[in-house]
Protein backbone atom coordinates (compact mmCIF):
# COMPACT_ATOMS: atom_id res chain seq x y z
CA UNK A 1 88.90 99.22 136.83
CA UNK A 2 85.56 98.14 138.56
CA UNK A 3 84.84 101.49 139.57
CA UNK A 4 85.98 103.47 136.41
CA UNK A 5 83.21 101.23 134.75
CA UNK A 6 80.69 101.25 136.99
CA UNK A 7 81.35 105.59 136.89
CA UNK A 8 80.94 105.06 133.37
CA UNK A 9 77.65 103.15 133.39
CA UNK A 10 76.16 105.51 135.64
CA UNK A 11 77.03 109.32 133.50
CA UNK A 12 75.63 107.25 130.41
CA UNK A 13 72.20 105.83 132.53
CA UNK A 14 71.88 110.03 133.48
CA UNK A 15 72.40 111.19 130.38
CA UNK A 16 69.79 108.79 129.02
CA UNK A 17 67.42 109.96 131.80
CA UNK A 18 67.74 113.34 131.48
CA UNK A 19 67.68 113.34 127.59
CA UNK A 20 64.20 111.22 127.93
CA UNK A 21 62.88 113.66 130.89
CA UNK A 22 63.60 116.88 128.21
CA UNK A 23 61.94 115.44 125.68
CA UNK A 24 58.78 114.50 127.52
CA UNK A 25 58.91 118.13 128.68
CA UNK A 26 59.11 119.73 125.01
CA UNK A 27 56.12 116.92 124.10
CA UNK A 28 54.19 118.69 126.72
CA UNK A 29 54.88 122.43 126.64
CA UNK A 30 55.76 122.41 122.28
CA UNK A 31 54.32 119.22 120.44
CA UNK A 32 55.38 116.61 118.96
CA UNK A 33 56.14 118.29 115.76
CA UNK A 34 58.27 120.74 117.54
CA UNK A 35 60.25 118.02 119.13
CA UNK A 36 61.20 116.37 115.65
CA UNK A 37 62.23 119.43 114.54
CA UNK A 38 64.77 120.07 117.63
CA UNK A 39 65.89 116.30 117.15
CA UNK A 40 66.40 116.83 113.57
CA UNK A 41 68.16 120.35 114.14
CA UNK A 42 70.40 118.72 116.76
CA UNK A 43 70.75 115.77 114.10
CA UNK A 44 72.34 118.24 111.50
CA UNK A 45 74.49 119.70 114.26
CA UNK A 46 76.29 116.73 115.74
CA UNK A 47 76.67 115.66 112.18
CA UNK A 48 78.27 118.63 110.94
CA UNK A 49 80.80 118.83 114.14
CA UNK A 50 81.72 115.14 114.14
CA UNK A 51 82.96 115.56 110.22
CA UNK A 52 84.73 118.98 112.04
CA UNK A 53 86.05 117.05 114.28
CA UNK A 54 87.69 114.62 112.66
CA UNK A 55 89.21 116.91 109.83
CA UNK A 56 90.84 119.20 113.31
CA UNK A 57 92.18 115.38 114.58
CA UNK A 58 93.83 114.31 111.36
CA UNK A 59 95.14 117.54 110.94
CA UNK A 60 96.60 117.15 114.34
CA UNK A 61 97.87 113.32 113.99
CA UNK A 62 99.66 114.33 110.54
CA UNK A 63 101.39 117.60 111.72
CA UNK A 64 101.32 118.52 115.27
CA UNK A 65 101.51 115.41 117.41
CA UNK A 66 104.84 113.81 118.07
CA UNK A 67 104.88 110.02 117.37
CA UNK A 68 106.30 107.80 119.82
CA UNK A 69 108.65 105.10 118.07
CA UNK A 70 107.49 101.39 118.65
CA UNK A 71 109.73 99.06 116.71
CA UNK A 72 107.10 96.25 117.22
CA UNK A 73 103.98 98.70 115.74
CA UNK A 74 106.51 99.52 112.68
CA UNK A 75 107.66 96.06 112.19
CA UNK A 76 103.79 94.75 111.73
CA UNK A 77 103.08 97.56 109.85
CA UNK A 78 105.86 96.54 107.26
CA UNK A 79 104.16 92.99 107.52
CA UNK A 80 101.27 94.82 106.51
CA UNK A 81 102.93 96.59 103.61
CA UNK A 82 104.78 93.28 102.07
CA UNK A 83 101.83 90.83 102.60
CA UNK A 84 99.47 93.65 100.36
CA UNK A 85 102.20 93.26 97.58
CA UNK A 86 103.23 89.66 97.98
CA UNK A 87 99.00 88.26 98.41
CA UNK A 88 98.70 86.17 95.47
CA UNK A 89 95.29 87.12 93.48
CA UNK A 90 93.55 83.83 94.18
CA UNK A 91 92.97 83.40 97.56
CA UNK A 92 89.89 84.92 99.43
CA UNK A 93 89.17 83.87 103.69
CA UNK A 94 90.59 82.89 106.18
CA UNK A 95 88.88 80.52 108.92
CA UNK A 96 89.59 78.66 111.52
CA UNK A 97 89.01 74.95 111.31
CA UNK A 98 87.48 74.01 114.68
CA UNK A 99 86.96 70.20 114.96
CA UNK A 100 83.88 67.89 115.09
CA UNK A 101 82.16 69.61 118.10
CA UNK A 102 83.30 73.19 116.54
CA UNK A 103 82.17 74.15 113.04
CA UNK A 104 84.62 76.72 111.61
CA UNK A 105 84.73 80.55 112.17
CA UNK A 106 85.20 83.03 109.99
CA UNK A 107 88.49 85.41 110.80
CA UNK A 108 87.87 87.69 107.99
CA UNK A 109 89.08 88.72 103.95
CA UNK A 110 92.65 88.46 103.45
CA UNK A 111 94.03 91.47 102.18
CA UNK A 112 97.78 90.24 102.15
CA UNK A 113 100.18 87.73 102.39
CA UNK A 114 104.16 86.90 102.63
CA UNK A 115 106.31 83.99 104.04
CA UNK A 116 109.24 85.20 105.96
CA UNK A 117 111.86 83.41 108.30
CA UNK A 118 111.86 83.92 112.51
CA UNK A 119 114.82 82.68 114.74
CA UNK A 120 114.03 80.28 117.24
CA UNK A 121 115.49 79.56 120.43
CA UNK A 122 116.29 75.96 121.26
CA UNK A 123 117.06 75.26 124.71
CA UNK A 124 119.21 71.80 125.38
CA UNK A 125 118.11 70.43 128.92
CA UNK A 126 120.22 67.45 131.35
CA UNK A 127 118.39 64.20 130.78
CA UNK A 128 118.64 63.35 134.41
CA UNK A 129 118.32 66.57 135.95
CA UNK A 130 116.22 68.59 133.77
CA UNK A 131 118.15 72.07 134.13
CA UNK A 132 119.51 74.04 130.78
CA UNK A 133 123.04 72.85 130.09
CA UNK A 134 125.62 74.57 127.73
CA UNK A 135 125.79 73.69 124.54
CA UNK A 136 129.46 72.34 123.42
CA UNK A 137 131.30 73.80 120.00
CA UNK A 138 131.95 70.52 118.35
CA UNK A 139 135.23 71.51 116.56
CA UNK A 140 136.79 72.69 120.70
CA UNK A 141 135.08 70.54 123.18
CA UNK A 142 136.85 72.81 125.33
CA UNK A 143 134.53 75.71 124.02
CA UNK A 144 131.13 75.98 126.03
CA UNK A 145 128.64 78.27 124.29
CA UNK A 146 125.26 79.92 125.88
CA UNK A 147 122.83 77.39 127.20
CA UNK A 148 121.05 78.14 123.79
CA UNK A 149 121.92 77.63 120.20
CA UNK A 150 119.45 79.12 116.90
CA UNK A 151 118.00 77.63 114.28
CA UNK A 152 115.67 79.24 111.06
CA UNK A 153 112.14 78.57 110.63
CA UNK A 154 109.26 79.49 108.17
CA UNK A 155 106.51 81.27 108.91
CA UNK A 156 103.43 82.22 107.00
CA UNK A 157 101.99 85.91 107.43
CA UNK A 158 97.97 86.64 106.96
CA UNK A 159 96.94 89.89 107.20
CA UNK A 160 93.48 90.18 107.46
CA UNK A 161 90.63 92.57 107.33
CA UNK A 162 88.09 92.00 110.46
CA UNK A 163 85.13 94.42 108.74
CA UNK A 164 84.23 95.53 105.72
CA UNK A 165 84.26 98.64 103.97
CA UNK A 166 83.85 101.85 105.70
CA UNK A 167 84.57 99.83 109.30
CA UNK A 168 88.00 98.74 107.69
CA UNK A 169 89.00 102.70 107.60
CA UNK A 170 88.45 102.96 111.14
CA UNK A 171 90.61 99.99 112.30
CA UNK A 172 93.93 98.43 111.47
CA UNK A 173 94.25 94.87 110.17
CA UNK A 174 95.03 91.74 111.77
CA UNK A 175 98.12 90.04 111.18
CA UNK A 176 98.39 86.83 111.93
CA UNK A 177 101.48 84.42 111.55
CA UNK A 178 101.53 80.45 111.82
CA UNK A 179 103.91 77.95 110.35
CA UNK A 180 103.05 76.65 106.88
CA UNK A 181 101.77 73.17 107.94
CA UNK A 182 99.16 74.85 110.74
CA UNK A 183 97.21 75.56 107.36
CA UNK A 184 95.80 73.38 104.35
CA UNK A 185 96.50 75.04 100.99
CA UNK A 186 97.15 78.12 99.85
CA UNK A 187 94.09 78.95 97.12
CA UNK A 188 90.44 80.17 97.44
CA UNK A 189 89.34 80.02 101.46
CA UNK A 190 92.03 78.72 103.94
CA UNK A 191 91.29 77.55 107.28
CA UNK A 192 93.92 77.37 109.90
CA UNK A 193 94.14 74.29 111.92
CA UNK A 194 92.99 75.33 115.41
CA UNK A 195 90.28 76.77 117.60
CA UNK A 196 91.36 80.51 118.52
CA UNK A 197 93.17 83.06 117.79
CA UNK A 198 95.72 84.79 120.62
CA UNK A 199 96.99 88.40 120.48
CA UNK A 200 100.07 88.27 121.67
CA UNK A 201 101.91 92.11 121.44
CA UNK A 202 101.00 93.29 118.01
CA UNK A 203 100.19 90.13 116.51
CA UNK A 204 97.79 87.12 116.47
CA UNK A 205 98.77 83.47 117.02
CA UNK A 206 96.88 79.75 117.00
CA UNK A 207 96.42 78.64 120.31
CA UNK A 208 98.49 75.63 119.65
CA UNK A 209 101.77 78.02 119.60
CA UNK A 210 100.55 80.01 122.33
CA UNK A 211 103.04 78.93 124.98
CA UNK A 212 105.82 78.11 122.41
CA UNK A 213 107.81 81.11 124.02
CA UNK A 214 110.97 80.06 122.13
CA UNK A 215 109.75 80.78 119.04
CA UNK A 216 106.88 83.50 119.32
CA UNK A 217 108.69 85.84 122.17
CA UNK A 218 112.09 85.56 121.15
CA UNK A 219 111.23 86.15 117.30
CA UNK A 220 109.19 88.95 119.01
CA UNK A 221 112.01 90.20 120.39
CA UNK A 222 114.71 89.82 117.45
CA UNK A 223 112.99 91.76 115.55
CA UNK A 224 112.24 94.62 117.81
CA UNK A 225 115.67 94.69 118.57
CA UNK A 226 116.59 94.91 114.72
CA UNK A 227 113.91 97.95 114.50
CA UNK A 228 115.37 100.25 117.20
CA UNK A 229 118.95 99.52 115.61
CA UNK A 230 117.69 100.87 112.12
CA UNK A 231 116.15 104.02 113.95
CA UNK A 232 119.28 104.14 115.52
CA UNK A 233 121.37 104.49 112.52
CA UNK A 234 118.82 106.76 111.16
CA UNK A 235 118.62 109.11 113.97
CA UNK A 236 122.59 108.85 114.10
CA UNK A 237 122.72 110.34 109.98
CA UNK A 238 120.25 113.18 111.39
CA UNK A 239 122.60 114.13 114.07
CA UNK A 240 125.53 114.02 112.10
CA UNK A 241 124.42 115.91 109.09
CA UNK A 242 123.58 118.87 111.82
CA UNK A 243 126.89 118.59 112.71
CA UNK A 244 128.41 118.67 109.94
CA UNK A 245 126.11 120.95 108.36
CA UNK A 246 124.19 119.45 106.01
CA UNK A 247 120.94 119.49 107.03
CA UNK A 248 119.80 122.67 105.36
CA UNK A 249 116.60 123.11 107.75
CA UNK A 250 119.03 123.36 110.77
CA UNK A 251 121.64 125.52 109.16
CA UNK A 252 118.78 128.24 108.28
CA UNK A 253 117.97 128.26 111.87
CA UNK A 254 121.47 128.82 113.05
CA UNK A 255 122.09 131.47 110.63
CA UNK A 256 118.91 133.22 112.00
CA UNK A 257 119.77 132.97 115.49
CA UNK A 258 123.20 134.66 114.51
CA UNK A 259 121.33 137.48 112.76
CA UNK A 260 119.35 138.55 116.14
CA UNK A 261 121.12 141.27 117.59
CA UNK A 262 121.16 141.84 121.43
CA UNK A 263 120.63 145.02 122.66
CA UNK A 264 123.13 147.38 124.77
CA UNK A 265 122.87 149.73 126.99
CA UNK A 266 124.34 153.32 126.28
CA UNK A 267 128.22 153.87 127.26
CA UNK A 268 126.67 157.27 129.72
CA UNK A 269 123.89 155.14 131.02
CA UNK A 270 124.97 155.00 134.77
CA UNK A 271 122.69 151.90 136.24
């Protein structure tokens, strides 16, 4: 990593150098007057191929390039999509509260909002030894479960828009999510009780939770596991209707592939 940055740092110090070296040239040999126009002219032209650019790229990211599946990615993103139609209308920022030594920051605008429930893990530990014990089924003492057992809990969802607008079209929201009592009420600016903000996979949490791994990673990992079921069951309707022949696109490419005739060679053709 050291050297890939230190390559880096060195191609942008020669392009510098070499950019500042032509112009002083074209200052001596054409004028100044010449030189604005060439910076102007090359203005226009990296201009006009960086809106190029990035028409050729989203045509490329909407039809040609094959999208990977993350089940965390899509999960936030459907964070995304219920906190913008769940925000209520009368709440603005969200900060963080700091303390006495640490006046508050500024996260950003909140753009959404939702409350949703998370499983967490509780782990029952020996008094004397400290290890994880099993956890006995009440009704059959007889019965040892896992050395875990579940319980719900709320959780409050902020999504939350770093930048402005046109930044904001360049970059995706935050999302952060914190229980209900890590923040004071829920009108006008809202400040979360804490000092920072973690990312943890594709979400942000206070640094009081940020080594509460039986509620963050395992939620975490619930519902990733409940997203690559769904695409599961999707991708399992997709096979079957091929199968079964009900996916029309599919069926028109059999049917052509039984129209192509292969060629044969003459009955007298001796080879």
């Amino acid at each position: 990593m050291v050297k890939d940055s230190t390559k880096k740092v060195f191609v942008v110090v020669v392009i510098i150098v070499v950019f500042l070296f032509l112009i002083i040239l074209g200052t001596l040999f054409i004028g100044i007057k010449g030189i604005g126009s060439i910076l102007l002219w090359i203005l226009g032209a990296l201009i006009v191929l960086g809106i190029f650019g990035i028409v050729v790229y989203a045509v490329y990211w909407l039809f040609f390039k094959k999208q990977k599946f993350d089940a965390t990615y899509m999960n936030k993103k459907n964070l995304v999509n219920a906190g913008r139609i769940s925000k209520p209308s009368n709440i603005n920022d969200l900060y963080l509260s700091g303390d006495k030594g640490h006046s508050r920051v500024r996260l950003g605008k909140i753009i959404g909002y939702c409350r949703i429930q998370v499983m967490r893990k509780n782990i029952h530990y020996d008094q004397t030894t400290g290890e994880p014990i099993l956890v006995t089924d009440p009704k059959n003492p007889m019965n040892k479960t896992e050395e875990y057992d579940l319980e719900k809990e709320e959780q409050d969802v902020f999504v939350v828009e770093r930048h402005g607008f046109p930044l904001s079209l360049f970059s995706d929201p935050m999302v952060i999510r914190m229980r209900p009592d890590d923040h004071d009420m829920l009108i006008g600016d809202i400040s979360a009780n804490g000092f920072s903000i973690i990312p943890i996979s594709e979400y942000y949490f206070l640094n009081n939770d940020y080594l509460d791994v039986r509620k963050i990673d395992f939620a975490i990992l619930k519902e990733a596991q409940r997203g690559i079921f769904f695409e599961h069951l999707k991708d399992s309707k997709e096979i079957l209707d091929k199968a079964v022949g009900l996916d029309s696109g599919h069926k028109k490419e059999i049917e052509k592939k039984n129209l192509y005739e292969i060629p044969q060679l003459p009955m007298n053709d001796q080879r």
